[in-house]
C-alpha atoms as a PDB file:
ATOM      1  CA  UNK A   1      11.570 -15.842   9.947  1.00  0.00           C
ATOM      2  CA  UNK A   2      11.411 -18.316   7.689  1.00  0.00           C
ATOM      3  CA  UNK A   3      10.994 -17.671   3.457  1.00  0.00           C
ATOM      4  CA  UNK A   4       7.828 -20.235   3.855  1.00  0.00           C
ATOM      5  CA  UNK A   5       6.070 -17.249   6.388  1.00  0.00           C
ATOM      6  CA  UNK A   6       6.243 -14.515   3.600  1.00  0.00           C
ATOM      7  CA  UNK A   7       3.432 -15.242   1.491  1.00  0.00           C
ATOM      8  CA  UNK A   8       3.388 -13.538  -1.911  1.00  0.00           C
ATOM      9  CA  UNK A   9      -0.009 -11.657  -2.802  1.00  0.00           C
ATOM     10  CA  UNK A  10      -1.543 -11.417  -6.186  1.00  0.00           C
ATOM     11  CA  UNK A  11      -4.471  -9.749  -7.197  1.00  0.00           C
ATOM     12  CA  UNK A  12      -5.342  -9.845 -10.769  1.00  0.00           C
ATOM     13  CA  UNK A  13      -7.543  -6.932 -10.170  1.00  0.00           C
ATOM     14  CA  UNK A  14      -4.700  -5.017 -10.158  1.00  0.00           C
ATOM     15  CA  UNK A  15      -1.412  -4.587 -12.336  1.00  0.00           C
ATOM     16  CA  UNK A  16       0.630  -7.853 -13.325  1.00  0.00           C
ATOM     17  CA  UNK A  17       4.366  -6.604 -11.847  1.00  0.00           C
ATOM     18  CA  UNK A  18       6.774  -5.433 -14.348  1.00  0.00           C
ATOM     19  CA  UNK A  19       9.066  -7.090 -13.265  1.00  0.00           C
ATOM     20  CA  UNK A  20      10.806  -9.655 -10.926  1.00  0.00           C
ATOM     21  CA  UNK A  21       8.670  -8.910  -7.879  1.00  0.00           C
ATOM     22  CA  UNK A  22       5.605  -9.594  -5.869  1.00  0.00           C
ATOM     23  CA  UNK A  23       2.329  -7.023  -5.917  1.00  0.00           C
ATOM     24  CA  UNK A  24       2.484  -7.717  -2.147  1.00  0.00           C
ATOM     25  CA  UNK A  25       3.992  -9.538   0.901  1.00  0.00           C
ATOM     26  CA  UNK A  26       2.457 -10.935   3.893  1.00  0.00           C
ATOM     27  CA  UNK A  27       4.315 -11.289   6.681  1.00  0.00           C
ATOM     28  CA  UNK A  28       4.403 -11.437  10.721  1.00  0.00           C
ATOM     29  CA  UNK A  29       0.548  -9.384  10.327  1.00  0.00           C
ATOM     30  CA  UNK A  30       1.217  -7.393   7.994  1.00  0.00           C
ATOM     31  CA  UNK A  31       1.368  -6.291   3.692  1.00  0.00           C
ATOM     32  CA  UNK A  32       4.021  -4.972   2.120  1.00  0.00           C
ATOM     33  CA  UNK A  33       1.983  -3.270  -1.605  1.00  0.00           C
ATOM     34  CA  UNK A  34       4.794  -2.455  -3.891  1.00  0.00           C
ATOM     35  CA  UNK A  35       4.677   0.593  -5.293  1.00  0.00           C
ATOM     36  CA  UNK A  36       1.903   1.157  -8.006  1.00  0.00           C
ATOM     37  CA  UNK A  37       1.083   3.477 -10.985  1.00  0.00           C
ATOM     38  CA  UNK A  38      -1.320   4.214 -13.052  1.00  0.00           C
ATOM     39  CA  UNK A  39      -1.766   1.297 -14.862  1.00  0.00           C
ATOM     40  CA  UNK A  40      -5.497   0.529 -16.248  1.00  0.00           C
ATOM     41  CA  UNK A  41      -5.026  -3.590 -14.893  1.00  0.00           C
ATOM     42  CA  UNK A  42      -7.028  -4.416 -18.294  1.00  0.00           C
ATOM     43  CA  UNK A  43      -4.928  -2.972 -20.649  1.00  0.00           C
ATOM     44  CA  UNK A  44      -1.722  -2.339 -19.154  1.00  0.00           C
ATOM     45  CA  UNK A  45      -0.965   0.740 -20.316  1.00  0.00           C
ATOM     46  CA  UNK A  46      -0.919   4.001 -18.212  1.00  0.00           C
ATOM     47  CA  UNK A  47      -4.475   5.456 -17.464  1.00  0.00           C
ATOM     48  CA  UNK A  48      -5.182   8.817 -19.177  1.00  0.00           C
ATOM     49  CA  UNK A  49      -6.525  12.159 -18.220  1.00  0.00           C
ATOM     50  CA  UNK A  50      -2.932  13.219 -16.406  1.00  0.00           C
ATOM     51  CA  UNK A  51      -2.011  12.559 -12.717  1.00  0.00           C
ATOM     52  CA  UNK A  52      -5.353  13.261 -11.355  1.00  0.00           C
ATOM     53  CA  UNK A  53      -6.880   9.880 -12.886  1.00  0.00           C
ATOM     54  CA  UNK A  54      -3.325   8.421 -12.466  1.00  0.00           C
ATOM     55  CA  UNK A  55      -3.667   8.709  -8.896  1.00  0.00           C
ATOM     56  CA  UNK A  56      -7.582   7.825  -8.489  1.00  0.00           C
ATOM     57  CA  UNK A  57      -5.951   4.328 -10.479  1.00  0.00           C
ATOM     58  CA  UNK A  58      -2.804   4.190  -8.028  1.00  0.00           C
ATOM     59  CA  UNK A  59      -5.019   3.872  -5.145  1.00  0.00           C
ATOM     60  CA  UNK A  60      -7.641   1.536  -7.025  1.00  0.00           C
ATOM     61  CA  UNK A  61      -4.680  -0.814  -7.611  1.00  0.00           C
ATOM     62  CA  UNK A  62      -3.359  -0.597  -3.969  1.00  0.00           C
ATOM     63  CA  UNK A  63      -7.048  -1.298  -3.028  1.00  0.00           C
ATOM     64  CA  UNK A  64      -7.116  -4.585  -4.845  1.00  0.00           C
ATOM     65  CA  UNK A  65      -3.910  -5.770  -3.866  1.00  0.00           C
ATOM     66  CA  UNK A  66      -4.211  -5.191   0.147  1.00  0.00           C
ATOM     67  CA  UNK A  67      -7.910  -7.077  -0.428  1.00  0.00           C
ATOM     68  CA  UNK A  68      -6.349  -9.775  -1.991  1.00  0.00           C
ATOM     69  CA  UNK A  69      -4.029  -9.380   1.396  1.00  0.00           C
ATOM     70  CA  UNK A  70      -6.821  -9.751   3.536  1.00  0.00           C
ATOM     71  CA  UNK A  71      -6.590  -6.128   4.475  1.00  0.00           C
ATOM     72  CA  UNK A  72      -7.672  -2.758   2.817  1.00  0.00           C
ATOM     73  CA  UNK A  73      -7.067   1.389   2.879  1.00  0.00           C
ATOM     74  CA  UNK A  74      -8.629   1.432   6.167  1.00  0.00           C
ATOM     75  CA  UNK A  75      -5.650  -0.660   8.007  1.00  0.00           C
ATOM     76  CA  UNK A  76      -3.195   0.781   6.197  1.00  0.00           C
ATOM     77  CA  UNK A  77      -0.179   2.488   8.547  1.00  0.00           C
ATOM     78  CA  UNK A  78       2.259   3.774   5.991  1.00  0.00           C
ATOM     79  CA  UNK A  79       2.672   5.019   2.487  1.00  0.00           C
ATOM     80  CA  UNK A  80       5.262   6.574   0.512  1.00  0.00           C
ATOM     81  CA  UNK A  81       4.175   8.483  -2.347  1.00  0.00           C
ATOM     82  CA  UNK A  82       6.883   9.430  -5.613  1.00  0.00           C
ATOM     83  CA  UNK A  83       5.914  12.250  -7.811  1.00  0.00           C
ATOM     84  CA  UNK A  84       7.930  13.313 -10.930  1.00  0.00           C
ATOM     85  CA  UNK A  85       6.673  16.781 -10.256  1.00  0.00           C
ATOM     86  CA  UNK A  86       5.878  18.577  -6.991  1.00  0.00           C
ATOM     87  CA  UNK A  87       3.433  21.098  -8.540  1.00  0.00           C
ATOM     88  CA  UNK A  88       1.329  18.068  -8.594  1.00  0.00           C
ATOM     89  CA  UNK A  89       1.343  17.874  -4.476  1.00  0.00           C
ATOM     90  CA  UNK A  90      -2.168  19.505  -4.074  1.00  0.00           C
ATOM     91  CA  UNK A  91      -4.339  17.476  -6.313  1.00  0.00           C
ATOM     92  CA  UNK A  92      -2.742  14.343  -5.182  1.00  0.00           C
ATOM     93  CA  UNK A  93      -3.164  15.512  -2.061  1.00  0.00           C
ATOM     94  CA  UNK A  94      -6.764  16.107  -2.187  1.00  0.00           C
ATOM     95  CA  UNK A  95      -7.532  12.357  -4.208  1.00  0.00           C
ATOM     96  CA  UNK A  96      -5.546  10.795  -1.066  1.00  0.00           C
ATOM     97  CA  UNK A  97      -7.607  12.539   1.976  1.00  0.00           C
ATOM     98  CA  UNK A  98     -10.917  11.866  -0.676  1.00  0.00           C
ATOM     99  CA  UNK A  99      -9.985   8.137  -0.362  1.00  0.00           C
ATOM    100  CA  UNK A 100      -8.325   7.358   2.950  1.00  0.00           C
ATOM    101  CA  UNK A 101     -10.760   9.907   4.781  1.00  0.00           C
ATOM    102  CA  UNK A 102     -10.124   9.814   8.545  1.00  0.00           C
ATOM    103  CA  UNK A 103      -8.158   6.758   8.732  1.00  0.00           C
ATOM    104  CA  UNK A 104      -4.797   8.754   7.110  1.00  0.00           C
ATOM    105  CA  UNK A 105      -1.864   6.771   7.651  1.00  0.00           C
ATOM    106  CA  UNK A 106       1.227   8.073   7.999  1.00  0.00           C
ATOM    107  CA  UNK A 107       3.185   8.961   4.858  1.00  0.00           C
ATOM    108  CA  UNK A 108       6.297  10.543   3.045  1.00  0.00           C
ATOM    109  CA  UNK A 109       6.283  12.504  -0.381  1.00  0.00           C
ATOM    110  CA  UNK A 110       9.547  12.505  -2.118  1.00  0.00           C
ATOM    111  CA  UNK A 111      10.582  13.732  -5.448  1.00  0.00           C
ATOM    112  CA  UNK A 112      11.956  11.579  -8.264  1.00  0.00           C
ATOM    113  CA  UNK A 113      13.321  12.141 -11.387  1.00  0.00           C
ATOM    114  CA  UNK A 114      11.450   9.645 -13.648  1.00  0.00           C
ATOM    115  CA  UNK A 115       8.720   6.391 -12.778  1.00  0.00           C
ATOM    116  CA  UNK A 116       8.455   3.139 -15.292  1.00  0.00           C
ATOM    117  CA  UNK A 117       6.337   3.642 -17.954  1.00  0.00           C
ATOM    118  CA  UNK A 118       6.024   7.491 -17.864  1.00  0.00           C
ATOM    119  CA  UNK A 119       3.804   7.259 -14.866  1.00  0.00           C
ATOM    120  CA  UNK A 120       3.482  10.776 -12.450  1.00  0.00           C
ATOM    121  CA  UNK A 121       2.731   9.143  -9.477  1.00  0.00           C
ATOM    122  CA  UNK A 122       3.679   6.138  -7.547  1.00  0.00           C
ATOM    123  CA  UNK A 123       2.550   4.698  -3.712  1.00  0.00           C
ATOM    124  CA  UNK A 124       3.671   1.669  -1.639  1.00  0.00           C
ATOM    125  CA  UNK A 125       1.928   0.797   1.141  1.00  0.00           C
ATOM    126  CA  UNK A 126       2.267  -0.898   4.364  1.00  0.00           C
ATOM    127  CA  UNK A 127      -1.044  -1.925   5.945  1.00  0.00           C
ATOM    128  CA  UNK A 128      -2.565  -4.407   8.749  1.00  0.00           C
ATOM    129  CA  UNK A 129      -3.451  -7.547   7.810  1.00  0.00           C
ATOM    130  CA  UNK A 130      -4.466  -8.641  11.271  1.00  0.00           C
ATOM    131  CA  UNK A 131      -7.843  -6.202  12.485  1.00  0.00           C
ATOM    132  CA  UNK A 132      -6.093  -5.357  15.660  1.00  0.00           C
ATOM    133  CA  UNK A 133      -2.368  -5.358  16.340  1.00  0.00           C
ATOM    134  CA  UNK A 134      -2.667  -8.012  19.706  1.00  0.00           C
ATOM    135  CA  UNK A 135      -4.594 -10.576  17.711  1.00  0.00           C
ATOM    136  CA  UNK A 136      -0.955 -11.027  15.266  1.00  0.00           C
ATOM    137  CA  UNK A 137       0.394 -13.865  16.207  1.00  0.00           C
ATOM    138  CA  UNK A 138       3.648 -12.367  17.670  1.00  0.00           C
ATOM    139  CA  UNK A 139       2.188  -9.187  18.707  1.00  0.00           C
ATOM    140  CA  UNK A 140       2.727 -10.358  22.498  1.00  0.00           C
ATOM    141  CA  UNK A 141       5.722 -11.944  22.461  1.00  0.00           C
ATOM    142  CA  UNK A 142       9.384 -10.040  23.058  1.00  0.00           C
ATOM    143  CA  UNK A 143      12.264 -10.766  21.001  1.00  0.00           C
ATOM    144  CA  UNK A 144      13.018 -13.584  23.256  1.00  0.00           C
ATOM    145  CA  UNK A 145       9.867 -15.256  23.368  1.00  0.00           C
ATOM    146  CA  UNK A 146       8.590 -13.949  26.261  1.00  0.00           C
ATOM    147  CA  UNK A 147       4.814 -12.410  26.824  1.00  0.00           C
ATOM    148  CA  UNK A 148       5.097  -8.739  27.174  1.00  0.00           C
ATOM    149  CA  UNK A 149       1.928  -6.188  27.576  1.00  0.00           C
ATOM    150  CA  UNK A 150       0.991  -4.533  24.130  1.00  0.00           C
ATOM    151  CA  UNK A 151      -2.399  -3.304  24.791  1.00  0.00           C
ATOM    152  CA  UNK A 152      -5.442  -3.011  22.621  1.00  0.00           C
ATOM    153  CA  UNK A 153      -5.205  -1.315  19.443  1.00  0.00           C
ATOM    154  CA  UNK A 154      -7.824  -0.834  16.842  1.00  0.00           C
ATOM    155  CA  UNK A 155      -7.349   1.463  14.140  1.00  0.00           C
ATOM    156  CA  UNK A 156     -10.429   4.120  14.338  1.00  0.00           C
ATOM    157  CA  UNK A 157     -12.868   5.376  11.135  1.00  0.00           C
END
């Protein structure tokens, strides 16, 4: 793949990054979100009112961001979500299954010791840009080039 196929994203809806890397990056049908905190896209500084409202702003960032992809929570296939504490888990928890309802990709939770800015929570993403999987423009081809069957997929709500 060529660097001229990955096409940055940039969303000014969302958090300017922090540093030397792209909100997002399109490639071969899908986004790759960085991760995002809490960060009020206004202001720049961490939303307040602890991790609940961190995390309602998390996933208000990744929303604007995988729109500005061309895609959005509902074509999302994978997250990974960083906490700084685990007793958090539950009301995280219950924010992300308010949000992504019954189109829950898959995830991991991991623990981490600290996040920039002070921050509680943080979530990447991985999501669709393409609606279904065999309209990508490799989505049929092998790794040498040659057709193979893929199927239909569409991602249910």
């Amino acid at each position: 793949m060529s660097s001229s196929s990955l096409q940055p994203v940039a969303s000014d809806r969302a958090p300017a990054a922090i540093g030397p890397y792209a909100q997002a990056i399109v490639a071969n049908g899908f986004v790759f979100c960085s991760g995002q905190i809490g960060l009020d896209p206004a202001t720049g500084s961490l939303v307040a009112g602890g991790v609940a409202a961190e995390t309602e702003q998390v996933l208000r960032n990744l929303t604007a961001v995988l729109e500005a992809a061309g895609s959005g929570l509902d074509r999302v296939v994978r997250t990974t979500i960083y906490l700084v504490d685990m007793a958090d888990f539950a009301s995280v928890n219950a924010i992300y299954a308010g949000v992504f309802g019954v189109a829950r990709p898959a995830r991991a939770t991991v623990a981490v010791a600290a996040l920039p800015k002070g921050a509680r929570i943080e979530i990447d993403a991985i999501g669709l840009v393409w609606p279904r999987c065999d309209e990508a423009p490799s989505a049929g081809l092998s790794s040498s080039g040659k057709a193979r069957d893929v199927g239909a997929f569409t991602l249910g709500r």
